[in-house]
N, C-alpha and C. Protein backbone atom coordinates (compact mmCIF):
# COMPACT_ATOMS: atom_id res chain seq x y z
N UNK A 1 50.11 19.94 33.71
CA UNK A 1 49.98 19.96 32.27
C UNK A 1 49.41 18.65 31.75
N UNK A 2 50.04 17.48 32.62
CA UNK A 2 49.26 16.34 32.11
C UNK A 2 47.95 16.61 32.39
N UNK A 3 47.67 16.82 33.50
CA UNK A 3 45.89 16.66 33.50
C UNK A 3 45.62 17.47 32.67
N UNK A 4 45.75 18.50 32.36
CA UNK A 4 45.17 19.38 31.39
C UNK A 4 44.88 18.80 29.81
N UNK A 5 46.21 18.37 29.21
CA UNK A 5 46.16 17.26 28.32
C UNK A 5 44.96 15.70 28.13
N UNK A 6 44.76 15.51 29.03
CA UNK A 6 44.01 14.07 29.66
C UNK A 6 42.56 15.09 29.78
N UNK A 7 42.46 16.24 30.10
CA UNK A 7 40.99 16.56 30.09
C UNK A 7 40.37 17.17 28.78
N UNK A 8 42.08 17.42 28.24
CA UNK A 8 41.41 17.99 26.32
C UNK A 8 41.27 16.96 25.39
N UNK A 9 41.88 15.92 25.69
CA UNK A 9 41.83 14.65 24.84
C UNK A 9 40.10 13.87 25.02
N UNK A 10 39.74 14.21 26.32
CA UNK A 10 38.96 13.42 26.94
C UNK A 10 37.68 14.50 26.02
N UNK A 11 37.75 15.47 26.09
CA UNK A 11 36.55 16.27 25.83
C UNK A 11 36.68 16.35 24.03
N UNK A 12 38.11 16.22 23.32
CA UNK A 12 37.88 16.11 21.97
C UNK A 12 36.90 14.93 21.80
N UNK A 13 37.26 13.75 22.59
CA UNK A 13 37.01 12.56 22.03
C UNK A 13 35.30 12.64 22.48
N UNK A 14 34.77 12.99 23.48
CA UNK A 14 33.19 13.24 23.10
C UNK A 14 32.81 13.86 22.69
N UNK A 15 33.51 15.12 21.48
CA UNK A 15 32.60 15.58 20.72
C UNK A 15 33.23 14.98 19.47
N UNK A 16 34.07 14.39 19.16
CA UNK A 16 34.02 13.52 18.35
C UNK A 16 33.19 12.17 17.75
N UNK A 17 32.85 11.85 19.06
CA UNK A 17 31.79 10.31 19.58
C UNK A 17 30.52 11.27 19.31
N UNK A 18 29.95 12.52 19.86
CA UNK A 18 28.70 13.22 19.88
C UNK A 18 29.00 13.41 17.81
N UNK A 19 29.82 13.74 17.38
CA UNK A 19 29.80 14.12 16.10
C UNK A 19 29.48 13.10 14.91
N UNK A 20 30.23 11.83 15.53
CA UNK A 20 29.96 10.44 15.11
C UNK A 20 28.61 10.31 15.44
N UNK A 21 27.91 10.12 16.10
CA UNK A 21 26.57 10.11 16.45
C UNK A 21 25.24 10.69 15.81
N UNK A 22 25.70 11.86 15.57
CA UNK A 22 24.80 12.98 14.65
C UNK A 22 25.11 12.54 13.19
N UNK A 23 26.11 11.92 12.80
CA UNK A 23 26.10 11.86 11.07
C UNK A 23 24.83 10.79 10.85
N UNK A 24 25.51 9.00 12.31
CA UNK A 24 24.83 8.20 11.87
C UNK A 24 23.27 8.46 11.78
N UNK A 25 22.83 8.89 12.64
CA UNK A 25 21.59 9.35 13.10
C UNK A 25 21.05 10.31 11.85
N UNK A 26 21.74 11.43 11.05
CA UNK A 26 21.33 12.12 10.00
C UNK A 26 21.29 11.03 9.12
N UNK A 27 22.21 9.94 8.82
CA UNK A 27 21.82 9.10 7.78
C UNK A 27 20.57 8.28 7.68
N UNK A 28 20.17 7.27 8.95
CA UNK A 28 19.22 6.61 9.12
C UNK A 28 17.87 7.89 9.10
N UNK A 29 18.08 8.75 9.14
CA UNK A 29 16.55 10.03 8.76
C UNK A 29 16.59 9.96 7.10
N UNK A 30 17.80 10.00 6.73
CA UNK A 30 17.84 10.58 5.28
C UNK A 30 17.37 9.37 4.76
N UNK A 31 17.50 8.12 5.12
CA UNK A 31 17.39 6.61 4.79
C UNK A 31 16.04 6.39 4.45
N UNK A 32 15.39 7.14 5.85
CA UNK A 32 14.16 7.17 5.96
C UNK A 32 12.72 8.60 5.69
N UNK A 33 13.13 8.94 4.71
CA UNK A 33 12.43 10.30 4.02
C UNK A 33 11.07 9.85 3.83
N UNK A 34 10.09 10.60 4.15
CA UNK A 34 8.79 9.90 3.30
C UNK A 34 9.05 10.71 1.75
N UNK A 35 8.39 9.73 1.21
CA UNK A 35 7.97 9.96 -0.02
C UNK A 35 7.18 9.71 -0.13
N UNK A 36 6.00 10.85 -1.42
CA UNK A 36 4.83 11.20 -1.63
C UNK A 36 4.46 9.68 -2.93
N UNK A 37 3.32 9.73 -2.80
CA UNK A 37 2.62 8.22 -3.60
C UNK A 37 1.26 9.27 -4.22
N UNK A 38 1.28 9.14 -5.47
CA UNK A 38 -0.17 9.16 -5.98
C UNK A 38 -0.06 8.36 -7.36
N UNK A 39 -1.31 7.87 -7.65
CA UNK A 39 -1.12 7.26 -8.82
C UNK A 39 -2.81 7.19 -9.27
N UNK A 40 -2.95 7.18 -10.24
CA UNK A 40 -4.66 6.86 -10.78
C UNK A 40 -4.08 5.83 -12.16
N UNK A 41 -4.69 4.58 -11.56
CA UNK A 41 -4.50 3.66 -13.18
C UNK A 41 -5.63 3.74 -14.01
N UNK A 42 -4.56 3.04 -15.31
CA UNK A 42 -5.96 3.22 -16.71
C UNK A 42 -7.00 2.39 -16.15
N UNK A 43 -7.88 2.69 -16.66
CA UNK A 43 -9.31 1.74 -16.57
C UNK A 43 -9.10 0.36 -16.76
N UNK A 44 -9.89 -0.74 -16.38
CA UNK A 44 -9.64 -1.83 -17.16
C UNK A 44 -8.25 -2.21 -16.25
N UNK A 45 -7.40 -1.93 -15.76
CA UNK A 45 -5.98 -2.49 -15.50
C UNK A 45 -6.44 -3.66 -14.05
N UNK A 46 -7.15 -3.68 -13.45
CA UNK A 46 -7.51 -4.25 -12.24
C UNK A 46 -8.84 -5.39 -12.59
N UNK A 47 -8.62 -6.60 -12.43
CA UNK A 47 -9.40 -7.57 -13.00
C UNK A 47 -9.92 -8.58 -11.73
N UNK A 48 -11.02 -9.12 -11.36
CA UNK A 48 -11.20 -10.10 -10.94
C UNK A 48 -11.27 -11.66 -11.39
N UNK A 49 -9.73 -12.41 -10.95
CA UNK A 49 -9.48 -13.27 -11.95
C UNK A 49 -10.20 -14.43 -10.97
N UNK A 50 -10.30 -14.44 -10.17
CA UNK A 50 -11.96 -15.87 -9.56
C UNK A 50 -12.22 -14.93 -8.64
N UNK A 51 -13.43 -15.72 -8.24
CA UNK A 51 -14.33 -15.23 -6.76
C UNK A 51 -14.74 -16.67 -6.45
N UNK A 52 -15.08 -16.78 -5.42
CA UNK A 52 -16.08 -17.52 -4.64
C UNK A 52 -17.22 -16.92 -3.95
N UNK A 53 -18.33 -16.88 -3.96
CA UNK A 53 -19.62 -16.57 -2.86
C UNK A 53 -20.05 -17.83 -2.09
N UNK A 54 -20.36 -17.18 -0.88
CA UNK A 54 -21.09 -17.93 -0.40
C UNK A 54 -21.97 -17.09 0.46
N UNK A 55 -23.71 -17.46 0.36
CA UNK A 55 -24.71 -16.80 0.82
C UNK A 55 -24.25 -17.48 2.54
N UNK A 56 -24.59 -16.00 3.02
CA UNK A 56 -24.85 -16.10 4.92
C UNK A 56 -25.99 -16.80 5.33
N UNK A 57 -27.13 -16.59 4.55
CA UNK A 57 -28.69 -17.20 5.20
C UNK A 57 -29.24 -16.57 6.34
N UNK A 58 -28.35 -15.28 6.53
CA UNK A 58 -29.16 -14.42 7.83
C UNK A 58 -30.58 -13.39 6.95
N UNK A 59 -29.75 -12.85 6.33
CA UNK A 59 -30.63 -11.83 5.65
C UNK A 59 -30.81 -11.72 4.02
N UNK A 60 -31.26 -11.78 3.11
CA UNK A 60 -31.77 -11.40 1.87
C UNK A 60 -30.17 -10.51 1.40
N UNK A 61 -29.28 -11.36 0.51
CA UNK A 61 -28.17 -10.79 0.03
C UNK A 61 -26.64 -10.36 0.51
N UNK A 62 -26.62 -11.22 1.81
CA UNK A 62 -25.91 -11.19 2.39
C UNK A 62 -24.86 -12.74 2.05
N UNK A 63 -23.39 -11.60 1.67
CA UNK A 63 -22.31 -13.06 0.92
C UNK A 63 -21.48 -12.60 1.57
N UNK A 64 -20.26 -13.87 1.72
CA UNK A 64 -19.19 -13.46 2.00
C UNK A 64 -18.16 -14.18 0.63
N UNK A 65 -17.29 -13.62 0.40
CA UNK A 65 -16.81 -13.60 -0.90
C UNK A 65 -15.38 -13.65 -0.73
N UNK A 66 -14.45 -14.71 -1.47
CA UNK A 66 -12.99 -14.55 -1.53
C UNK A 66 -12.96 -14.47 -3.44
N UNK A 67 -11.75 -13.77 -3.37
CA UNK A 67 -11.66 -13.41 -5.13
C UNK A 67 -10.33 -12.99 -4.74
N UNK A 68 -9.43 -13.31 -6.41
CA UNK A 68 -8.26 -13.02 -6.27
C UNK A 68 -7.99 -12.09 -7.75
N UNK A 69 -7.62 -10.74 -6.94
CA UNK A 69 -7.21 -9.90 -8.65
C UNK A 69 -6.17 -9.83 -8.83
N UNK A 70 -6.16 -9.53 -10.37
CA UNK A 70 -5.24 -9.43 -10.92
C UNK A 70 -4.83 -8.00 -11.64
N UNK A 71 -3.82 -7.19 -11.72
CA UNK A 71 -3.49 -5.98 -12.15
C UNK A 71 -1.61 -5.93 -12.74
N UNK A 72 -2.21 -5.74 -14.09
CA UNK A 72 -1.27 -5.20 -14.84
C UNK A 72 -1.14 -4.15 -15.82
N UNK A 73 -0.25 -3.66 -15.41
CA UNK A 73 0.15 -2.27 -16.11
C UNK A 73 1.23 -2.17 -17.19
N UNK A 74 0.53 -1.67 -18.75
CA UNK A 74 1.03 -1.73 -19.64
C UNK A 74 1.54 0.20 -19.62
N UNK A 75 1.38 1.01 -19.02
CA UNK A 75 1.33 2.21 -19.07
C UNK A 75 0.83 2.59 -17.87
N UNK A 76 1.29 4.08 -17.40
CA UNK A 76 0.96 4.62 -16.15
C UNK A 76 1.04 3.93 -14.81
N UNK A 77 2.07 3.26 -14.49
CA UNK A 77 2.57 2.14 -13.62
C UNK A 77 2.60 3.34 -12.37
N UNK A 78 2.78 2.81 -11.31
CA UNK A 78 2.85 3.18 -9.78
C UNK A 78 4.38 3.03 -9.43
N UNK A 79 4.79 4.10 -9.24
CA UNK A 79 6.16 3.86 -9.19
C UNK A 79 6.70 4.57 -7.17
N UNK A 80 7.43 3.21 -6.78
CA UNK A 80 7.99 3.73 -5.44
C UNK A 80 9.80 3.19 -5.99
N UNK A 81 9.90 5.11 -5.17
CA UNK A 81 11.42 5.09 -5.51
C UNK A 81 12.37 5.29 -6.45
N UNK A 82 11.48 5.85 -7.36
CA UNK A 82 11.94 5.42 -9.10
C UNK A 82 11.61 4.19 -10.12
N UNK A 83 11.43 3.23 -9.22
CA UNK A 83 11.25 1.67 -9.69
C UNK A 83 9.44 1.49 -10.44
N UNK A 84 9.71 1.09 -11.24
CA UNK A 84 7.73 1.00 -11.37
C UNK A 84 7.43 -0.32 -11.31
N UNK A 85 6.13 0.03 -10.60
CA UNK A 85 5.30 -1.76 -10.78
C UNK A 85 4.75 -1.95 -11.64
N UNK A 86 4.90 -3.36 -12.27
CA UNK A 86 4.01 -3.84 -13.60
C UNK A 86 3.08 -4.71 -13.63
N UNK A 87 3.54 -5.53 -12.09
CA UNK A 87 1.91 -6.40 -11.81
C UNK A 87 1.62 -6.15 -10.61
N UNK A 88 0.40 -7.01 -10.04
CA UNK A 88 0.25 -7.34 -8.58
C UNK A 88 -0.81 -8.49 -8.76
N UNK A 89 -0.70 -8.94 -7.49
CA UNK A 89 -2.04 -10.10 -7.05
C UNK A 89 -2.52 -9.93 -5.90
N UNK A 90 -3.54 -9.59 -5.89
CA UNK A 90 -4.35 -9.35 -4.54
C UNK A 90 -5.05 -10.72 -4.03
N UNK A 91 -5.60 -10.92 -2.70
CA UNK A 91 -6.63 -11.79 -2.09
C UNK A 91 -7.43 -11.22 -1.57
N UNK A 92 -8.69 -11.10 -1.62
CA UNK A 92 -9.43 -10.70 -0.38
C UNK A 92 -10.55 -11.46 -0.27
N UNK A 93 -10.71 -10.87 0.85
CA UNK A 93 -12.14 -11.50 1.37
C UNK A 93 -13.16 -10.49 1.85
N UNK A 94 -14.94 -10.24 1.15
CA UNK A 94 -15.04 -9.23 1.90
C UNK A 94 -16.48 -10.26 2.66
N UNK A 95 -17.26 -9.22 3.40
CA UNK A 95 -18.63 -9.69 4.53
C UNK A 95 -19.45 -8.22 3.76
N UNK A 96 -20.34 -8.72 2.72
CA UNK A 96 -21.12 -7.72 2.09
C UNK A 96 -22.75 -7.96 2.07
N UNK A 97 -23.61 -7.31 2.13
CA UNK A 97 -24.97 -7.02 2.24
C UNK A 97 -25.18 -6.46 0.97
N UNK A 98 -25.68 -6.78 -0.01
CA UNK A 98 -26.37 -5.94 -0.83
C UNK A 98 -25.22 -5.05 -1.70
N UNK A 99 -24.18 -6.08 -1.50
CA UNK A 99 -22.98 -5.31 -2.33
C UNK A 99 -22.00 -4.28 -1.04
N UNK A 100 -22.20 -3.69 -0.48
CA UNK A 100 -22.48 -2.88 1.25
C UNK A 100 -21.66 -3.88 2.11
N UNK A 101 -20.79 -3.04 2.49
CA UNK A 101 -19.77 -3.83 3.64
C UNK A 101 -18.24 -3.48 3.96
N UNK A 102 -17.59 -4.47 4.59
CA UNK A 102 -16.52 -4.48 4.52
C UNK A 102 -15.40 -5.38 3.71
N UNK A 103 -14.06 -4.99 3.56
CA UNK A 103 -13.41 -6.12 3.36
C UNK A 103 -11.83 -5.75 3.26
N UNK A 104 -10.94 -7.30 3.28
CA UNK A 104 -9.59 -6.92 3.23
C UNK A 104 -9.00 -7.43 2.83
N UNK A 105 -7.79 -7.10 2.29
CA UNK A 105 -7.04 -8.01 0.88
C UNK A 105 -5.58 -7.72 1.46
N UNK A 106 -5.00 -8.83 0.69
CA UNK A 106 -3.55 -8.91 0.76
C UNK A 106 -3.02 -8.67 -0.62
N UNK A 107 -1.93 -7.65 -1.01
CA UNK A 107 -1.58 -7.59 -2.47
C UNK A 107 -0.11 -7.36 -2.08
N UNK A 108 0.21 -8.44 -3.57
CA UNK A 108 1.69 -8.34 -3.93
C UNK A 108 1.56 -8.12 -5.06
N UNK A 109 3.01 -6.98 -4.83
CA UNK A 109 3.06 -5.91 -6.16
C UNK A 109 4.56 -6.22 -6.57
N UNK A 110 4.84 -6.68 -7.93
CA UNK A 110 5.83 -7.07 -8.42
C UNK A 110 6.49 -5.51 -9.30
N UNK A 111 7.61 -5.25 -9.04
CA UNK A 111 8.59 -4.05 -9.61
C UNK A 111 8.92 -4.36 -10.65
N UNK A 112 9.52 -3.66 -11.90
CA UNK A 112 10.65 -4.22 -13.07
C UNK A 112 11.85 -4.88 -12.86
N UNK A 113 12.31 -4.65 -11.25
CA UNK A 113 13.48 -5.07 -10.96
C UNK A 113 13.46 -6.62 -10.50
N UNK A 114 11.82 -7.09 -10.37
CA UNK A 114 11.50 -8.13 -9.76
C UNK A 114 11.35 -8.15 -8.27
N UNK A 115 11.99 -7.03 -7.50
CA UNK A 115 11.51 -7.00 -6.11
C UNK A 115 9.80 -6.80 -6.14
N UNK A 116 9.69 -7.51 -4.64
CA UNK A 116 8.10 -7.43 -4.56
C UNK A 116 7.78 -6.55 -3.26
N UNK A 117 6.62 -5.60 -3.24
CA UNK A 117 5.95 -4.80 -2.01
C UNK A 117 4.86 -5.55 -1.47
N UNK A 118 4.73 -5.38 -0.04
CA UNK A 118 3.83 -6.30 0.29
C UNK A 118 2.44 -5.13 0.82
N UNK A 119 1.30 -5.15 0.46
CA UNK A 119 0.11 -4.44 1.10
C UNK A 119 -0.69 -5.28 1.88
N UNK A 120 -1.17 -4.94 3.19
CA UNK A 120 -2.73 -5.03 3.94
C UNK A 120 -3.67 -4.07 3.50
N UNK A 121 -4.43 -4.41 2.82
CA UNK A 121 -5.90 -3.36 3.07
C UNK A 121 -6.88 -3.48 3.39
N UNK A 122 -7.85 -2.33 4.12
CA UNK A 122 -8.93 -2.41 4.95
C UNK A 122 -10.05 -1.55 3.85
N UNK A 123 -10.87 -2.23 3.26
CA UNK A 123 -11.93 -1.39 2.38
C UNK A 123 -13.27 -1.45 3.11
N UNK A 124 -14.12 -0.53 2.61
CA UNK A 124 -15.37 -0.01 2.57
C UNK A 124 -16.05 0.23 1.71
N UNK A 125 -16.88 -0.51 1.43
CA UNK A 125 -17.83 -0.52 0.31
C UNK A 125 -19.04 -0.03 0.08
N UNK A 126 -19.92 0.35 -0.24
CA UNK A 126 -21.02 1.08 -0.60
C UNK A 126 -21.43 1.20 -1.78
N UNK A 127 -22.85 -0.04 -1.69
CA UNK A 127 -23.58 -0.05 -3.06
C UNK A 127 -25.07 1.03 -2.81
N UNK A 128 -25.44 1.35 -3.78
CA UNK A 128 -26.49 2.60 -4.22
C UNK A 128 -27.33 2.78 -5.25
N UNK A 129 -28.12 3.02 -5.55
CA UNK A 129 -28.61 2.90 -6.90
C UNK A 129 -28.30 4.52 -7.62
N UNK A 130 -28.18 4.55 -8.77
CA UNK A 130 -27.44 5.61 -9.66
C UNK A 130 -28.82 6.82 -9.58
N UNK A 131 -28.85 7.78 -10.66
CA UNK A 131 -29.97 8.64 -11.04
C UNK A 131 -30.69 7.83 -11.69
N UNK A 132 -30.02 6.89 -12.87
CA UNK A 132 -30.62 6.13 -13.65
C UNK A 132 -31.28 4.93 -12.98
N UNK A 133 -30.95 4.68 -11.74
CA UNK A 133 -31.94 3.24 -11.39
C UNK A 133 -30.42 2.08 -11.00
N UNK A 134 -29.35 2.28 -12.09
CA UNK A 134 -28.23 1.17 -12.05
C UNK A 134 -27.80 1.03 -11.03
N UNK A 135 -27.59 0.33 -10.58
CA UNK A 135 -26.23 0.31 -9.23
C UNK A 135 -24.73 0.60 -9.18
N UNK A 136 -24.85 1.01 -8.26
CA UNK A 136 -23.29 2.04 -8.39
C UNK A 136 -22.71 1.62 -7.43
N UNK A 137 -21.48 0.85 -7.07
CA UNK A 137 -20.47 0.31 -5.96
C UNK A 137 -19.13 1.32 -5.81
N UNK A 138 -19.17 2.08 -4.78
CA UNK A 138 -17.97 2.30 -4.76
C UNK A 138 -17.16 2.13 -3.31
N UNK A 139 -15.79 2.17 -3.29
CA UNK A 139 -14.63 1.92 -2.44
C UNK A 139 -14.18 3.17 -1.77
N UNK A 140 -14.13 2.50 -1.03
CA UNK A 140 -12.47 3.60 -0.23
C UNK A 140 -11.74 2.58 0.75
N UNK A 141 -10.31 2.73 0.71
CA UNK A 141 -9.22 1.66 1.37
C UNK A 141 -8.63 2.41 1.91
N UNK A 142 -7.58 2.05 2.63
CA UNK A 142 -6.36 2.23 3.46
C UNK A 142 -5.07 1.12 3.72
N UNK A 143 -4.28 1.21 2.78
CA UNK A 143 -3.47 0.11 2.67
C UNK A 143 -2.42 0.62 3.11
N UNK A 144 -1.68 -0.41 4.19
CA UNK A 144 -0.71 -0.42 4.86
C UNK A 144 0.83 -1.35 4.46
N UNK A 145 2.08 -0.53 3.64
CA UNK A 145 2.95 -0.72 3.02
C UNK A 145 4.01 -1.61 4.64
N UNK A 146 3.59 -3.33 4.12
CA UNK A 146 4.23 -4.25 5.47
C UNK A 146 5.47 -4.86 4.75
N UNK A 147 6.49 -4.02 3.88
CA UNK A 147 7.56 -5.02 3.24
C UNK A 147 7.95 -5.14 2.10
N UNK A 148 8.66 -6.28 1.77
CA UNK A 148 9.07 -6.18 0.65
C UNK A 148 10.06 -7.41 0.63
N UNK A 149 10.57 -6.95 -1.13
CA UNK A 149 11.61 -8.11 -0.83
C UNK A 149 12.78 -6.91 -1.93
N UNK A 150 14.00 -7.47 -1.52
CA UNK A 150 15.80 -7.11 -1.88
C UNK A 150 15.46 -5.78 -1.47
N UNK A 151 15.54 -4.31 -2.22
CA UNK A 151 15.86 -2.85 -2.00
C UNK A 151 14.21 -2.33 -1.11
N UNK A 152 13.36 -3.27 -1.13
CA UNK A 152 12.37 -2.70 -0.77
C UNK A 152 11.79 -3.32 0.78
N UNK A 153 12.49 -4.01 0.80
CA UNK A 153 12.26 -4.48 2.15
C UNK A 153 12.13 -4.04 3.03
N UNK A 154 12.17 -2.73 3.60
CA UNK A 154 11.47 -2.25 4.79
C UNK A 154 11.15 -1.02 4.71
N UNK A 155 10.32 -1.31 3.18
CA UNK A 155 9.68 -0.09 2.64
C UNK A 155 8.43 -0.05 3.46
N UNK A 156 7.80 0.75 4.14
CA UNK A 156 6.75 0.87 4.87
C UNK A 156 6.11 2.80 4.43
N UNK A 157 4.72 2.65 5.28
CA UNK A 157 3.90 3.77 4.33
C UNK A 157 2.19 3.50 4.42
N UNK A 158 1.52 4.34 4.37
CA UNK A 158 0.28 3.92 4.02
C UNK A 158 -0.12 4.79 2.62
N UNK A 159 -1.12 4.29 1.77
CA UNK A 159 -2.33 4.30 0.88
C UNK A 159 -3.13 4.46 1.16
N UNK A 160 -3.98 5.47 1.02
CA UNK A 160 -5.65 5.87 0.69
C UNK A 160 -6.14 5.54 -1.03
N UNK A 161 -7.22 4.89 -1.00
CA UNK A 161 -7.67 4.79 -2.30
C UNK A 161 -8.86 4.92 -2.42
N UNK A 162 -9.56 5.67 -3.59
CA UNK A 162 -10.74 5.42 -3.72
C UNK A 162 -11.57 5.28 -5.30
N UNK A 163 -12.48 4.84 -5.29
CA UNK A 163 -12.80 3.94 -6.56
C UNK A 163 -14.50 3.35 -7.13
N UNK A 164 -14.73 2.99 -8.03
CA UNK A 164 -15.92 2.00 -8.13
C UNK A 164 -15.42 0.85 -8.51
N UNK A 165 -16.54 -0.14 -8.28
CA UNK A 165 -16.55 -1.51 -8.57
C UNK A 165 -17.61 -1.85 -9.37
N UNK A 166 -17.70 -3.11 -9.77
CA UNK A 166 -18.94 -3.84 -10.54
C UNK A 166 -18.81 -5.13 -9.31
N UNK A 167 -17.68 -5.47 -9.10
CA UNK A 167 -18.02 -6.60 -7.94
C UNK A 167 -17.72 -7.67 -8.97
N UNK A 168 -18.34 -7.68 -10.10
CA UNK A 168 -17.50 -8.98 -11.25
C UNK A 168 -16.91 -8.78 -12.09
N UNK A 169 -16.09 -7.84 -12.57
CA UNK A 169 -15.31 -7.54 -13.51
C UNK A 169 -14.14 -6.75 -12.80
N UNK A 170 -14.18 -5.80 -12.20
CA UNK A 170 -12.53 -5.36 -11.87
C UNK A 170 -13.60 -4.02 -11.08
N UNK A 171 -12.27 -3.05 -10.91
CA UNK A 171 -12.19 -1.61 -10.39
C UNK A 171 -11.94 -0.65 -11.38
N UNK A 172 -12.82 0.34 -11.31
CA UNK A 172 -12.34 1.58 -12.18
C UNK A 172 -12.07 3.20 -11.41
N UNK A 173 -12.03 3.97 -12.29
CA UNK A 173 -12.02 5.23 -11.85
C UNK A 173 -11.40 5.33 -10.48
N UNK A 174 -9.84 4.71 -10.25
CA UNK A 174 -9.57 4.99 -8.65
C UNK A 174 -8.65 5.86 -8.84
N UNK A 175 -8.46 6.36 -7.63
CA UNK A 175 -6.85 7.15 -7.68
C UNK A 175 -6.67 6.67 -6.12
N UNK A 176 -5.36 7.11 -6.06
CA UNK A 176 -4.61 6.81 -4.73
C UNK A 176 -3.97 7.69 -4.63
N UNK A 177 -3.31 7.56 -3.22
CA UNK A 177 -2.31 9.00 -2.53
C UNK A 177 -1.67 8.14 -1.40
N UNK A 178 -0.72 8.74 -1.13
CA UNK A 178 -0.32 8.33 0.23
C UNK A 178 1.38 9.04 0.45
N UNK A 179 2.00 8.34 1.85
CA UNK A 179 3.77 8.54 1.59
C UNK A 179 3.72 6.90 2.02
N UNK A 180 5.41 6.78 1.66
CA UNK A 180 6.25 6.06 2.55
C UNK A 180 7.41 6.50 2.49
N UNK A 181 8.12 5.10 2.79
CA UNK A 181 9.24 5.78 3.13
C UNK A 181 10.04 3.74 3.32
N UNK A 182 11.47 4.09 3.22
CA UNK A 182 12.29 2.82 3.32
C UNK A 182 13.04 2.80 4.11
N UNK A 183 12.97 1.66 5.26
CA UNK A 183 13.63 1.88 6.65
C UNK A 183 14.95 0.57 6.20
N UNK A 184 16.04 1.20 6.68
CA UNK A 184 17.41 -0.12 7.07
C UNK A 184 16.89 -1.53 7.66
């Protein structure tokens, strides 16, 4: 009877330990849900607050360029989690031809709560001339959600964006999409 006892105790207690196991494990999933991202800001909200150029000297229009923007949102904010963002500051640097190229920026995005999200992005650029003759710049990115700071800290995720530029005044007409999701 003892052993019998000693082998039911023994077998409660691993499916107790297996049961313990499955909650923690359902929690850290539930922790970690993606959530869906789209957002299109007003016009005008995305500014280039300096640049630097500097010509390559290989070819006819070829710069490489650091500029730091600036974006604030008085309306239609980007919201992860419930929380909305009201600023950010980007860096980048791109290697452009004729407007034509690549480039990649670092942006911090400040919340209402004051926590900050941290982005990498990888853009692609493409200048063109319009029907009318004008030149037409537009984007597409892929930004990779590396952080954060207090509740957002291991908020991770990627961004697709796409957009035009002028190259000296800001970004318009973008929208974005993406998930993430917030890891423990």
């Amino acid at each position: 009877m003892k052993n019998r006892f000693s082998f039911t105790a023994r077998i409660a207690s691993v499916v107790a330990l297996a049961l313990a196991c499955w909650f923690a494990a359902s929690q850290d999933a539930a922790a970690q849900e993606k959530q869906r991202y789209s957002h299109k800001p007003s016009p005008g909200s995305t500014r280039y607050a300096q640049t630097h150029l500097m010509d390559v000297g290989d070819v006819p229009g070829h710069q490489v360029r650091m500029a730091e923007t600036q974006t604030l949102y008085s309306s239609n904010w980007p919201i992860y989690d419930g929380v909305r963002v009201v600023s950010a500051r980007g860096v980048l640097v791109s290697d452009y031809t004729d407007g034509s190229g690549r480039a990649f920026s670092y942006t911090v995005q400040t919340l209402e709560t004051g926590d900050k999200v941290f982005l990498r992005t990888e853009i692609l650029t493409h200048s063109s001339a319009g029907a009318d003759g004008a030149k037409r710049t537009g984007f597409s990115s892929v930004a990779t959600l590396a952080g954060g700071t207090g509740r957002f800290k291991g908020i991770r995720g990627t961004l697709r964006t796409t957009g035009l530029t002028d190259l000296k005044t800001g970004t318009s007409g973008t929208e974005s999409e993406g998930e993430y999701w917030l890891e423990k």
